[in-house]
C-alpha atoms as a PDB file:
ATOM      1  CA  UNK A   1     104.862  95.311  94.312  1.00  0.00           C
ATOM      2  CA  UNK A   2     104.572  92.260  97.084  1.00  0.00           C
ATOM      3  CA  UNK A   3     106.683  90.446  94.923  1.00  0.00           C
ATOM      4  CA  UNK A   4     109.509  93.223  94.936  1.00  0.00           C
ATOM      5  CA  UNK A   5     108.919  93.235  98.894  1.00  0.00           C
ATOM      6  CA  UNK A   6     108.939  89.900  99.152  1.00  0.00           C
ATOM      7  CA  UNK A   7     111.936  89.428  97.274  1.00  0.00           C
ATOM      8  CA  UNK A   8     113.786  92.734  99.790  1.00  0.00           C
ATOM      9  CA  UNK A   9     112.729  90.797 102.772  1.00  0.00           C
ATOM     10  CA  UNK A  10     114.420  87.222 101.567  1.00  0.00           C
ATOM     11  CA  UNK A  11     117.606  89.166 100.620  1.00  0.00           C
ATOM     12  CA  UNK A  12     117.666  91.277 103.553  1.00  0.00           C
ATOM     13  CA  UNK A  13     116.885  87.522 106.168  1.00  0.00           C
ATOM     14  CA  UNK A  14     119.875  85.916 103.500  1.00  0.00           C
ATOM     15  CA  UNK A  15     122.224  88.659 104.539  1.00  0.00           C
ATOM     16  CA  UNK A  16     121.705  89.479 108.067  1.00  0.00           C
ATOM     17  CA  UNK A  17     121.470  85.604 108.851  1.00  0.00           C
ATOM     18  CA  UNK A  18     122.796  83.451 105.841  1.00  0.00           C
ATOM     19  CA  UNK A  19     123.493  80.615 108.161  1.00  0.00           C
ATOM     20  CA  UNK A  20     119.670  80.289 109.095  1.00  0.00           C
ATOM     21  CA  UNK A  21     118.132  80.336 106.278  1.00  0.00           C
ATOM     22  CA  UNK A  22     114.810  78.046 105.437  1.00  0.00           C
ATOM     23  CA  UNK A  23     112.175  77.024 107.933  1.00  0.00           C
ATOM     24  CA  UNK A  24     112.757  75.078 110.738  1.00  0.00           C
ATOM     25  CA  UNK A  25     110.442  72.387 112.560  1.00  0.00           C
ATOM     26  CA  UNK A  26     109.887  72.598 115.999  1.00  0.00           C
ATOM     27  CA  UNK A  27     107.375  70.394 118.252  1.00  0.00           C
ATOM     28  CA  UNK A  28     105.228  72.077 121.158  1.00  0.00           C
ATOM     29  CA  UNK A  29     104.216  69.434 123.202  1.00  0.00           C
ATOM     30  CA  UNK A  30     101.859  71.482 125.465  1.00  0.00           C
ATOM     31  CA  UNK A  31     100.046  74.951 124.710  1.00  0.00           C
ATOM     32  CA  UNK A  32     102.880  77.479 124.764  1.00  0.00           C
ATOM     33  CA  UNK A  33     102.699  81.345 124.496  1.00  0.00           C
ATOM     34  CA  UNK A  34     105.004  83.457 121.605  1.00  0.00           C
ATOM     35  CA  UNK A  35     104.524  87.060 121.946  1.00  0.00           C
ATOM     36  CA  UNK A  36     100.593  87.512 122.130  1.00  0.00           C
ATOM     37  CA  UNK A  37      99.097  84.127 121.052  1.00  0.00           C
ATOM     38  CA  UNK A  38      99.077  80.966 122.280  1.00  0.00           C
ATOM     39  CA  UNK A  39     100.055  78.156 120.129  1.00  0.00           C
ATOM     40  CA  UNK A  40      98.194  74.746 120.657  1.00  0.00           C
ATOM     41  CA  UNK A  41     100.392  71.669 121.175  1.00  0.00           C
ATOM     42  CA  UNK A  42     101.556  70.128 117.607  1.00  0.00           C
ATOM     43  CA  UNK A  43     104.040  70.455 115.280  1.00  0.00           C
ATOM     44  CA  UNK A  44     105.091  74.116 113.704  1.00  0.00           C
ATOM     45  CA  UNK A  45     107.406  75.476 111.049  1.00  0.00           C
ATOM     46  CA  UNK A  46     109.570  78.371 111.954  1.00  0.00           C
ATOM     47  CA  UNK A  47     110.827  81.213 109.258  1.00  0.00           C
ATOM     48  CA  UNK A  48     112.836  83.920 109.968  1.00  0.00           C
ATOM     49  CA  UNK A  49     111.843  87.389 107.906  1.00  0.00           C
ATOM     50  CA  UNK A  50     114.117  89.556 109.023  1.00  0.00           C
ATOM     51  CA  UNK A  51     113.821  90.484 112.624  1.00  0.00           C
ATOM     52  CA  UNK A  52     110.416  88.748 112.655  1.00  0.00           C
ATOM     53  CA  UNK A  53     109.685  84.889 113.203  1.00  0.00           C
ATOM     54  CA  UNK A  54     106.929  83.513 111.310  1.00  0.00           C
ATOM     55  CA  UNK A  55     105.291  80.377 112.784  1.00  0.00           C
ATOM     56  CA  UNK A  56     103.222  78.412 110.055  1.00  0.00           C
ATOM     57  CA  UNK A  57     101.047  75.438 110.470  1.00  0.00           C
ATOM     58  CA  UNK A  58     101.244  73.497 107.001  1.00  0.00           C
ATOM     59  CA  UNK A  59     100.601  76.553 104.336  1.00  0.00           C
ATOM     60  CA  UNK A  60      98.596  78.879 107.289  1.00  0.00           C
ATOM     61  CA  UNK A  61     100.871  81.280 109.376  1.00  0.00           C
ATOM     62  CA  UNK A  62      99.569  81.139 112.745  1.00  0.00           C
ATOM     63  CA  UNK A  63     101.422  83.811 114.187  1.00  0.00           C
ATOM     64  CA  UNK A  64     104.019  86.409 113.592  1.00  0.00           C
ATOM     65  CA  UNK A  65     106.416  87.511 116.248  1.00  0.00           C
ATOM     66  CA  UNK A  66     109.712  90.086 116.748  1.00  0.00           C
ATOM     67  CA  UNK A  67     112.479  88.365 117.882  1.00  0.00           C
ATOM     68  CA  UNK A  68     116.224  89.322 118.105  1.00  0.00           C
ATOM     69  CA  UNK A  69     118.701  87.216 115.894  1.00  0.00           C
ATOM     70  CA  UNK A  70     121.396  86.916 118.069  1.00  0.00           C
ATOM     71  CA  UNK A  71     125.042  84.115 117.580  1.00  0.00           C
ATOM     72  CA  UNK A  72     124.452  81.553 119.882  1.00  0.00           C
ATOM     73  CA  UNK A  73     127.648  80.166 122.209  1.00  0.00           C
ATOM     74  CA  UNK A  74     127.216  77.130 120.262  1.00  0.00           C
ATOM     75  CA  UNK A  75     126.316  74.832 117.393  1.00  0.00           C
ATOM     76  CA  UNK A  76     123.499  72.659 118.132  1.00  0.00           C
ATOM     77  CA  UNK A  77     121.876  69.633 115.779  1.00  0.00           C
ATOM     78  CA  UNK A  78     118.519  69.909 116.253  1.00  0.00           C
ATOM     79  CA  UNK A  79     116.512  72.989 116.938  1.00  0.00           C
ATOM     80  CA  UNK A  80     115.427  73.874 120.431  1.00  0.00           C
ATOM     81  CA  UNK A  81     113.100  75.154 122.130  1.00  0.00           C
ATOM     82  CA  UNK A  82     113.377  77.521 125.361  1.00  0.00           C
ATOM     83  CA  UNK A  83     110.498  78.379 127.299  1.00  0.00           C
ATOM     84  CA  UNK A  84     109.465  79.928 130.328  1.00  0.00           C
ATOM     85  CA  UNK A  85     106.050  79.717 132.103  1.00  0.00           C
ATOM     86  CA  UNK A  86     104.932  78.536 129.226  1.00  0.00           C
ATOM     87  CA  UNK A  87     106.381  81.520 127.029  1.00  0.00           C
ATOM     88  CA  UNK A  88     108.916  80.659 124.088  1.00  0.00           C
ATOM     89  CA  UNK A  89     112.101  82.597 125.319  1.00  0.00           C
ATOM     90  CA  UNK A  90     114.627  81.605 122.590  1.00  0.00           C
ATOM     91  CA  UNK A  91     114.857  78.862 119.663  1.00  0.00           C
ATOM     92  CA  UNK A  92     118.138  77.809 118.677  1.00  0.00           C
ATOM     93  CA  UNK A  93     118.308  76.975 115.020  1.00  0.00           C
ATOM     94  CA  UNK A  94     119.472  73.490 113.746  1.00  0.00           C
ATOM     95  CA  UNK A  95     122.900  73.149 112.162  1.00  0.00           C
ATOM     96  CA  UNK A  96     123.825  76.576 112.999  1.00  0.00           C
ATOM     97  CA  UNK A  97     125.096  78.606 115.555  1.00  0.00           C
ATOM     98  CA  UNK A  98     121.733  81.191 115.322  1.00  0.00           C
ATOM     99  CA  UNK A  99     119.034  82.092 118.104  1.00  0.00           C
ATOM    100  CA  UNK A 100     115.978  83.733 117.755  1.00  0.00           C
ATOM    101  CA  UNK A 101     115.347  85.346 121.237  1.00  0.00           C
ATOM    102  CA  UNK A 102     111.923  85.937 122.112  1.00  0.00           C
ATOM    103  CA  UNK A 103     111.291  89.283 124.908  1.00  0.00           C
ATOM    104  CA  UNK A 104     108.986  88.414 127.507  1.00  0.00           C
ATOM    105  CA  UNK A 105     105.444  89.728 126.104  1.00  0.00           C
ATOM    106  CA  UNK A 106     102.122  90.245 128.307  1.00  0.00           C
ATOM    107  CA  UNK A 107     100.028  87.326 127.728  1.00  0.00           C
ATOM    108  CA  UNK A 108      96.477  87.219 127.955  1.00  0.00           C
ATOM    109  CA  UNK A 109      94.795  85.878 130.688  1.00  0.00           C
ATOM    110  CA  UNK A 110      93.998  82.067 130.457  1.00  0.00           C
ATOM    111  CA  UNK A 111      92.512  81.268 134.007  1.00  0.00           C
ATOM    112  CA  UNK A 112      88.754  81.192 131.990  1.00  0.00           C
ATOM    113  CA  UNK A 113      89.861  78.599 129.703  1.00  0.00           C
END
């Protein structure tokens, strides 16, 4: 049964975005915030699973996330990274012309850390 819903969310993430398919890496260079969690500085991988992007560290996903797949204005060559006080607001998707667009999500409060 997972492998039947695995293999409905692949097809569904190779149809709605066929030019973003795969992983892509991204590097956080300071402790940033997507949706609820806050990733530690380091390298990531970044999957898209239909209108959710899965962040992995090596084989362990560290978080899970909704964003909006959305055409971008234009191509880029590497992947970037948008943020805003410290949240990930979009990630634009090497090779391609795809963003994954992040809405602005209530972080937790880190002034105890």
């Amino acid at each position: 049964m997972n492998l039947k819903r695995l293999m409905f969310g692949l097809g569904t993430v190779a149809l709605a975005v066929a030019s973003a398919a795969g992983s892509y890496d991204i590097v956080l260079s300071q402790p940033t915030w997507v949706g609820t969690t806050q990733l530690k500085p380091g390298s990531y991988k970044v999957a898209v699973q239909g209108s959710t992007a899965v962040f992995t560290d090596g084989k362990k996903t560290v978080v899970e996330a909704p964003a909006t797949v959305e055409k971008s204005d234009r191509k880029v060559s590497a992947t970037e990274v948008e943020t805003s006080d410290s949240k990930i607001t979009e990630i634009r998707l090497s090779g391609t012309s795809t963003k994954l667009v992040f809405k602005s999500a209530t972080t937790g409060d880190t002034s105890a850390h």
